[in-house]
Protein backbone atom coordinates (compact mmCIF):
# COMPACT_ATOMS: atom_id res chain seq x y z
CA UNK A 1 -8.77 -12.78 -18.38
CA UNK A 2 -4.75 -12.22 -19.81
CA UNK A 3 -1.92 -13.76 -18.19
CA UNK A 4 -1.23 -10.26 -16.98
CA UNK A 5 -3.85 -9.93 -14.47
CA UNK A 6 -4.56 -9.19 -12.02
CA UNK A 7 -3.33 -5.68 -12.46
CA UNK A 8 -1.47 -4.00 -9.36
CA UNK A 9 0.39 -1.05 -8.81
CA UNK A 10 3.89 -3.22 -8.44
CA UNK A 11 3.06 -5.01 -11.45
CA UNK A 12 2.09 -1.50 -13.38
CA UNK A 13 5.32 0.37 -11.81
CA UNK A 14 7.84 -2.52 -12.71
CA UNK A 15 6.47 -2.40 -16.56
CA UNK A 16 6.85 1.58 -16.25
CA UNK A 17 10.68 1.37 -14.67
CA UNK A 18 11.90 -1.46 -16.71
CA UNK A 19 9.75 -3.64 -19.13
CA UNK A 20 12.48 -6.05 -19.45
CA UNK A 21 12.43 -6.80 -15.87
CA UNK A 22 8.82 -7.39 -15.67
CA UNK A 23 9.11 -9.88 -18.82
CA UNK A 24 11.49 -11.87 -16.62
CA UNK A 25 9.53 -11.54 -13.42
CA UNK A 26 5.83 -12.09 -14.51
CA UNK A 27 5.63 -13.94 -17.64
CA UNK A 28 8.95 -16.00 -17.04
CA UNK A 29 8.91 -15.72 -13.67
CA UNK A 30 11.83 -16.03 -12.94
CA UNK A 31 13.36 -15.75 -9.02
CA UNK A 32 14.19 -12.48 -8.25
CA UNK A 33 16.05 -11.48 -5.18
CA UNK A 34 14.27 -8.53 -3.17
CA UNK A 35 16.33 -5.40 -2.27
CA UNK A 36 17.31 -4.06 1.09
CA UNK A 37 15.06 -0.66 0.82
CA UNK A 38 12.09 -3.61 -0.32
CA UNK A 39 11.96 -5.78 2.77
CA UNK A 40 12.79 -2.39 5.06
CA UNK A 41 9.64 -0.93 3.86
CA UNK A 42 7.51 -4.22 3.88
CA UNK A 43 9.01 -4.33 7.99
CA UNK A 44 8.07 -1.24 8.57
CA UNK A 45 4.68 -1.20 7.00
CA UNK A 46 4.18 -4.28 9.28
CA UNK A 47 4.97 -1.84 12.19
CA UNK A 48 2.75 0.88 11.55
CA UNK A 49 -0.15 -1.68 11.11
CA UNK A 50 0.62 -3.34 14.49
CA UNK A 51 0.86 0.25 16.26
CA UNK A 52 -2.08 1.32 14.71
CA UNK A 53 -4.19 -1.86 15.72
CA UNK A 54 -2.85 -1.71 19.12
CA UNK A 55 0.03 -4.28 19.17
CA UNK A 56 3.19 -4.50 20.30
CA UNK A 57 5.10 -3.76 17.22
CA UNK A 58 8.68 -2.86 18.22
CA UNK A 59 9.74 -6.60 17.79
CA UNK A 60 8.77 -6.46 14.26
CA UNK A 61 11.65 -3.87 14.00
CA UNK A 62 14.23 -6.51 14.84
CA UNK A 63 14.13 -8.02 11.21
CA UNK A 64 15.76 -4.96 9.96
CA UNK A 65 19.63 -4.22 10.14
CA UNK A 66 20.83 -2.92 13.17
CA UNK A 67 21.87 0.10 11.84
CA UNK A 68 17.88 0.80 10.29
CA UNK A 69 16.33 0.40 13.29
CA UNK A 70 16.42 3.92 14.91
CA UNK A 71 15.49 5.67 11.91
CA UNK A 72 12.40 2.50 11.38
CA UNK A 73 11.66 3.65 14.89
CA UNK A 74 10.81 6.95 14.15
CA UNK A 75 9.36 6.30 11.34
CA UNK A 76 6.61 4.13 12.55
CA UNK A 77 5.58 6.71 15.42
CA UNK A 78 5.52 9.42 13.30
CA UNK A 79 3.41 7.47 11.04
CA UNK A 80 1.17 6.58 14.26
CA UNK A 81 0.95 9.97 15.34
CA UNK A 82 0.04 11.44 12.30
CA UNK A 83 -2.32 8.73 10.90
CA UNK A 84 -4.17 9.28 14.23
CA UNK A 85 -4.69 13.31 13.21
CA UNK A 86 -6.29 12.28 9.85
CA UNK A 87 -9.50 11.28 11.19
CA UNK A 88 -11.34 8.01 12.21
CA UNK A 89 -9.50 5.25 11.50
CA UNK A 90 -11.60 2.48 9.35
CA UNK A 91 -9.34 0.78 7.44
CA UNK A 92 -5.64 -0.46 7.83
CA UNK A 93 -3.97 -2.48 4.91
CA UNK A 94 -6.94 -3.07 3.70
CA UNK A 95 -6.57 -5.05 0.62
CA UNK A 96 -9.07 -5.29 -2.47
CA UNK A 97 -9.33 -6.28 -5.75
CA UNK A 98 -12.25 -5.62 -8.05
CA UNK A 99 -13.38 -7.10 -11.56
CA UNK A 100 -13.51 -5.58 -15.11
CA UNK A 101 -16.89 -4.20 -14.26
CA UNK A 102 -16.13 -2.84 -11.15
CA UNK A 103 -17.46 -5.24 -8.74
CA UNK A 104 -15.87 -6.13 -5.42
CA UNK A 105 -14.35 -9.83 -5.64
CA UNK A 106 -11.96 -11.84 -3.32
CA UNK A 107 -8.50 -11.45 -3.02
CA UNK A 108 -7.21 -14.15 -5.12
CA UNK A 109 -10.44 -14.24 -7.45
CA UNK A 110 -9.74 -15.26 -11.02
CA UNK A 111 -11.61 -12.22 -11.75
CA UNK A 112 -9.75 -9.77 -10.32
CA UNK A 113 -8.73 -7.32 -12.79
CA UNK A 114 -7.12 -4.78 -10.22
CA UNK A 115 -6.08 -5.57 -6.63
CA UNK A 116 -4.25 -3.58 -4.21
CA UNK A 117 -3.33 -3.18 -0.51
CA UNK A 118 -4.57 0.57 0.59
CA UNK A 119 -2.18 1.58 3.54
CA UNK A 120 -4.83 3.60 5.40
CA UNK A 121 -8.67 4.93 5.03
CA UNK A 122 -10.02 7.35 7.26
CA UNK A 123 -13.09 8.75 7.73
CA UNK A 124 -14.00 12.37 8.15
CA UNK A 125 -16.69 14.13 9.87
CA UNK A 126 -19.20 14.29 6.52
CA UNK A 127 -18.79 10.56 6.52
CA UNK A 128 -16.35 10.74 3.68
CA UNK A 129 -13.13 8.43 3.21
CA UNK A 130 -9.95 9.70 2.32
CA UNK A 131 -7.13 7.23 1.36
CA UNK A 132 -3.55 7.53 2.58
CA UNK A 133 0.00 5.49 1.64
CA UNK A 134 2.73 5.31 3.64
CA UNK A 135 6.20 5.63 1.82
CA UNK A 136 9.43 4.48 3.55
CA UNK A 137 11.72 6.05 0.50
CA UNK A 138 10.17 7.68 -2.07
CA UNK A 139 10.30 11.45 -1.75
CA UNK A 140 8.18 11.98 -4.74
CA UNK A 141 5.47 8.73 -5.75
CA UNK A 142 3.71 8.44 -8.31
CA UNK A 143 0.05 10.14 -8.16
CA UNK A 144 -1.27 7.18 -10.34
CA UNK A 145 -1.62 4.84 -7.65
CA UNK A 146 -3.00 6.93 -4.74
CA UNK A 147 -5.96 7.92 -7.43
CA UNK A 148 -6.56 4.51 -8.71
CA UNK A 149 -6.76 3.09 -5.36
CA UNK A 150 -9.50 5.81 -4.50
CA UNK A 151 -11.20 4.88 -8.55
CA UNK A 152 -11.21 1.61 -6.61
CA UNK A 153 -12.97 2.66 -3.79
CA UNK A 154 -15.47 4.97 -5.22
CA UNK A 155 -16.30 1.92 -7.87
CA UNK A 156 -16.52 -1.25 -5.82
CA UNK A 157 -18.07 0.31 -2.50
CA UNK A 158 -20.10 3.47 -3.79
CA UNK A 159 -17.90 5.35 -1.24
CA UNK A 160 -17.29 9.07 -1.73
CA UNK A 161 -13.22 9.88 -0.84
CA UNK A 162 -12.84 13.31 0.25
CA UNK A 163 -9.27 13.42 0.10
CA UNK A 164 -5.88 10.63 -0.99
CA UNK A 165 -2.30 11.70 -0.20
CA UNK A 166 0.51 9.96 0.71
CA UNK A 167 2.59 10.12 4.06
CA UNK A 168 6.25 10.63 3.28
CA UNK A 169 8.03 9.40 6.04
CA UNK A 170 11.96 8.96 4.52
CA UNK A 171 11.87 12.61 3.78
């Protein structure tokens, strides 16, 4: 195993934006001070989670900035409504991480090569999963992690995904 793993899509789209800023935050590690638009999504991820499990999730919403909360409002119930549309529910943040070869392993596992947090799996009526990410800001991700999350998949549970797409909801 290298000091880099395990690989994640934060870790592989902080090398991609600025190498010198992963330098300082994973092999130095230094501190580093997490942005507004950061701990807004992370809140309203948390939100989505709690609606979709059936919780009461609009406390959650008062860690955000008074002036966020409306639009994190929205947000999470259009997120609801249309995560509900994509078929049966079986999986919300559902977190993995495999080894080199593949193989399912625990979270924090020393041999975890990749590792991830999938926003949402559904199931549709072939029995098929399809993977789904919620974005807060982006208006145009990266199609890199959506398919390596669903490599994941496919590899570690012999699952066939039918579909991946993301769920815009900042734009």
């Amino acid at each position: 195993m290298n000091k880099f793993n395990p690989y994640s899509m934060s870790r592989l789209t902080e090398y991609e934006r600025c190498p010198q800023k992963f330098w300082f935050k994973y092999v130095q590690k230094l501190p580093e001070i997490q942005d507004n638009a950061g701990f807004r999504g992370q809140v309203i991820h948390k939100a989505i989670a709690t609606a979709l499990q059936g919780g009461d999730w609009e406390d959650t919403l008062s860690e955000l900035e008074l002036d966020d909360i409306d639009n994190a409002r929205y947000m999470v119930d259009s997120a609801v409504r249309y995560s509900k549309q994509l078929g049966r529910i079986v999986g919300i943040e559902t977190k993995f991480a495999i080894d080199e070869g593949g193989n399912l392993v625990e979270w924090f596992n020393s041999d975890g090569f990749v590792r991830g947090i999938i926003d949402l799996i559904t199931e549709d009526s072939q029995g098929n999963w399809m993977i789904w990410d919620w974005k807060t800001g982006h208006t145009k991700p990266t199609k890199f992690q959506i398919f390596l999350y669903a490599w994941a998949v496919q590899k570690a549970l012999k699952r066939t995904i039918s579909k991946v797409g993301y769920i815009l909801l900042g734009s």
